[in-house]
Protein backbone atom coordinates (compact mmCIF):
# COMPACT_ATOMS: atom_id res chain seq x y z
CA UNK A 1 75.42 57.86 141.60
CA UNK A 2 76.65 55.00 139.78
CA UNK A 3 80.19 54.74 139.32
CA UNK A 4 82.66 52.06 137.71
CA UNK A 5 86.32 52.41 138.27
CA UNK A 6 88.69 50.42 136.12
CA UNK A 7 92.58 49.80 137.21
CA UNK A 8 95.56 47.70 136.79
CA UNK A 9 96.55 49.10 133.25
CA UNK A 10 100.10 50.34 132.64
CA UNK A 11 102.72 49.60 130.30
CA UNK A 12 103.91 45.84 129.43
CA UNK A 13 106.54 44.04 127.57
CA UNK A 14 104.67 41.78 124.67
CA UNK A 15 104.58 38.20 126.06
CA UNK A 16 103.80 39.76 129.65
CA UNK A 17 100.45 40.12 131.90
CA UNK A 18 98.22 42.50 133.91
CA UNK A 19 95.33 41.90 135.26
CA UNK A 20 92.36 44.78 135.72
CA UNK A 21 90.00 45.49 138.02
CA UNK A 22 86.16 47.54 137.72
CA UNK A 23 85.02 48.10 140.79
CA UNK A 24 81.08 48.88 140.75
CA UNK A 25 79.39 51.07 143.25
CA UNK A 26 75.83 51.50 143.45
CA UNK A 27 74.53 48.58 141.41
CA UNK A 28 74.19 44.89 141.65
CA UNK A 29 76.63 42.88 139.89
CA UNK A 30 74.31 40.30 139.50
CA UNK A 31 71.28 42.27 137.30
CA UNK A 32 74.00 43.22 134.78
CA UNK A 33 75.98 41.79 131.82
CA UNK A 34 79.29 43.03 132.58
CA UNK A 35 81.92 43.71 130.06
CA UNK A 36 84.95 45.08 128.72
CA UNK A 37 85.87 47.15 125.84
CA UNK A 38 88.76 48.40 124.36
CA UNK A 39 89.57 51.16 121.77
CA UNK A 40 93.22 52.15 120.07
CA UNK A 41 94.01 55.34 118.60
CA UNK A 42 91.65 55.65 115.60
CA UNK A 43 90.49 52.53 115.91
CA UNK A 44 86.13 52.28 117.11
CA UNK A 45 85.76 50.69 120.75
CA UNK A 46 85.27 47.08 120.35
CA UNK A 47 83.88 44.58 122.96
CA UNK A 48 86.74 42.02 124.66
CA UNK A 49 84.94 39.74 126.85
CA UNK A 50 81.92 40.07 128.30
CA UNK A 51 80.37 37.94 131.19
CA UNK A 52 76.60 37.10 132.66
CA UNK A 53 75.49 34.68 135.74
CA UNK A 54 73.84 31.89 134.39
CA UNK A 55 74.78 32.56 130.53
CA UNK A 56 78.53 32.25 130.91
CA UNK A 57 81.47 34.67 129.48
CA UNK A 58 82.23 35.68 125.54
CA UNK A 59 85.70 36.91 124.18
CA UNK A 60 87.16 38.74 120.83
CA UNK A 61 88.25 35.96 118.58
CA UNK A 62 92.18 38.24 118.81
CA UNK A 63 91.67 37.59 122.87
CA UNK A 64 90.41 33.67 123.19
CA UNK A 65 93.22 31.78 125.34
CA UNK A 66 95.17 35.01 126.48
CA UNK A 67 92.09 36.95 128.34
CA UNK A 68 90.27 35.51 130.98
CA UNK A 69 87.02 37.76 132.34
CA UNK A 70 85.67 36.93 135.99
CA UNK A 71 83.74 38.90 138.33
CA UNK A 72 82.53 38.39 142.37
CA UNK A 73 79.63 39.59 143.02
CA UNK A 74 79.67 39.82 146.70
CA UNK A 75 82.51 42.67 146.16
CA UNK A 76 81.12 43.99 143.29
CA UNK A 77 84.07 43.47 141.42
CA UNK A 78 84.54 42.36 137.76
CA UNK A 79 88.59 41.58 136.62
CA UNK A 80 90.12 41.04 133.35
CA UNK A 81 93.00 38.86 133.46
CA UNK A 82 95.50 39.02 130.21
CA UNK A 83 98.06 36.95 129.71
CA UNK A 84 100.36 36.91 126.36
CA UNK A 85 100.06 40.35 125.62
CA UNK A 86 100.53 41.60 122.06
CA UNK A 87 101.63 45.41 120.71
CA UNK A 88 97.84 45.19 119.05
CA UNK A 89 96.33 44.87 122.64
CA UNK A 90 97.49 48.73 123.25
CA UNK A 91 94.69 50.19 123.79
CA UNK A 92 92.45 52.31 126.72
CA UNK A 93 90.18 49.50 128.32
CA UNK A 94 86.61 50.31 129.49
CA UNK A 95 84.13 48.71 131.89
CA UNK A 96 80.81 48.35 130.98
CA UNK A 97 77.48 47.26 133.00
CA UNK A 98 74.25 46.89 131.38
CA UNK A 99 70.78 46.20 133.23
CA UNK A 100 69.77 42.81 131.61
CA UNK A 101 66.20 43.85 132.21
CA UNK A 102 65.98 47.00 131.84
CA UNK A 103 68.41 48.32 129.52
CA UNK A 104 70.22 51.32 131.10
CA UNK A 105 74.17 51.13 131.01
CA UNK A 106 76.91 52.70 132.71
CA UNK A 107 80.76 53.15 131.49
CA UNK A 108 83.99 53.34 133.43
CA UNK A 109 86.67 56.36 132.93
CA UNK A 110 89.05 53.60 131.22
CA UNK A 111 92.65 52.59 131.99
CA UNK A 112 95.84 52.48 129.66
CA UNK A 113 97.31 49.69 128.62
CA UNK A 114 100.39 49.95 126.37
CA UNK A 115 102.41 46.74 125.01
CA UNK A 116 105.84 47.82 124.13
CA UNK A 117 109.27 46.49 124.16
C-alpha cells in the first residue's frame, strides 16, 4: 500500500523556518510530479510548489523566494524548505504524488504548521 508521510511542521515565530519532509513508500519518486499543498481554516487547499525530473519545480506567487521544494529520489524523499515564514503560511501542509503517465495520485495525512508570535 502506498503511503506518504509528511513531518517537520510545528509552531514558528514569523520571520523563522522549518523544513518538511514526505517520505514515499511503495512508489518511484521518479514516475511522479511531486507536490505540496496547503489549506487554512476555511480556506480551499491550494498547491505550494510542486517539482518534476526533467521539467523543473513551480511555487505560489505568496511562496517564491521563501520556499524552496527538493526531493532525492534514491530515498524516496521529497522536502519543503521555508524560510521567512508569515502568520498567512498557517496552514496543514499535504504531500502529493501523481503518476505522470498514468494519472493515479496519492495524498499524505498532512502536518501543522502554525506562524505565531
Amino acid at each position: 500500500q502506498v503511503q506518504l508521510v509528511e513531518s517537520g511542521g510545528g509552531l514558528v515565530q514569523p520571520g523563522g523556518s522549518l523544513r518538511l519532509s514526505c517520505e514515499a513508500s511503495k512508489i518511484i519518486f521518479k514516475f511522479y510530479n511531486m507536490s505540496w499543498h496547503r489549506q487554512a481554516p476555511g480556506s480551499p487547499r491550494e498547491l505550494v510548489a510542486s517539482i518534476t525530473d526533467g521539467e523543473g519545480s513551480h511555487y505560489l506567487d505568496s511562496v517564491k523566494g521563501r520556499f524552496s521544494i527538493s526531493k532525492d529520489n534514491a530515498k524516496n524523499t521529497m522536502y519543503l524548505q521555508m524560510d521567512s515564514l508569515k502568520p498567512e503560511d498557517t496552514a496543514v501542509y499535504y504531500c502529493h504524488a501523481e503518476h505522470l503517465a498514468l494519472g493515479y495520485a496519492y495524498w499524505g495525512q498532512g502536518t501543522q504548521v502554525t506562524v505565531s508570535a
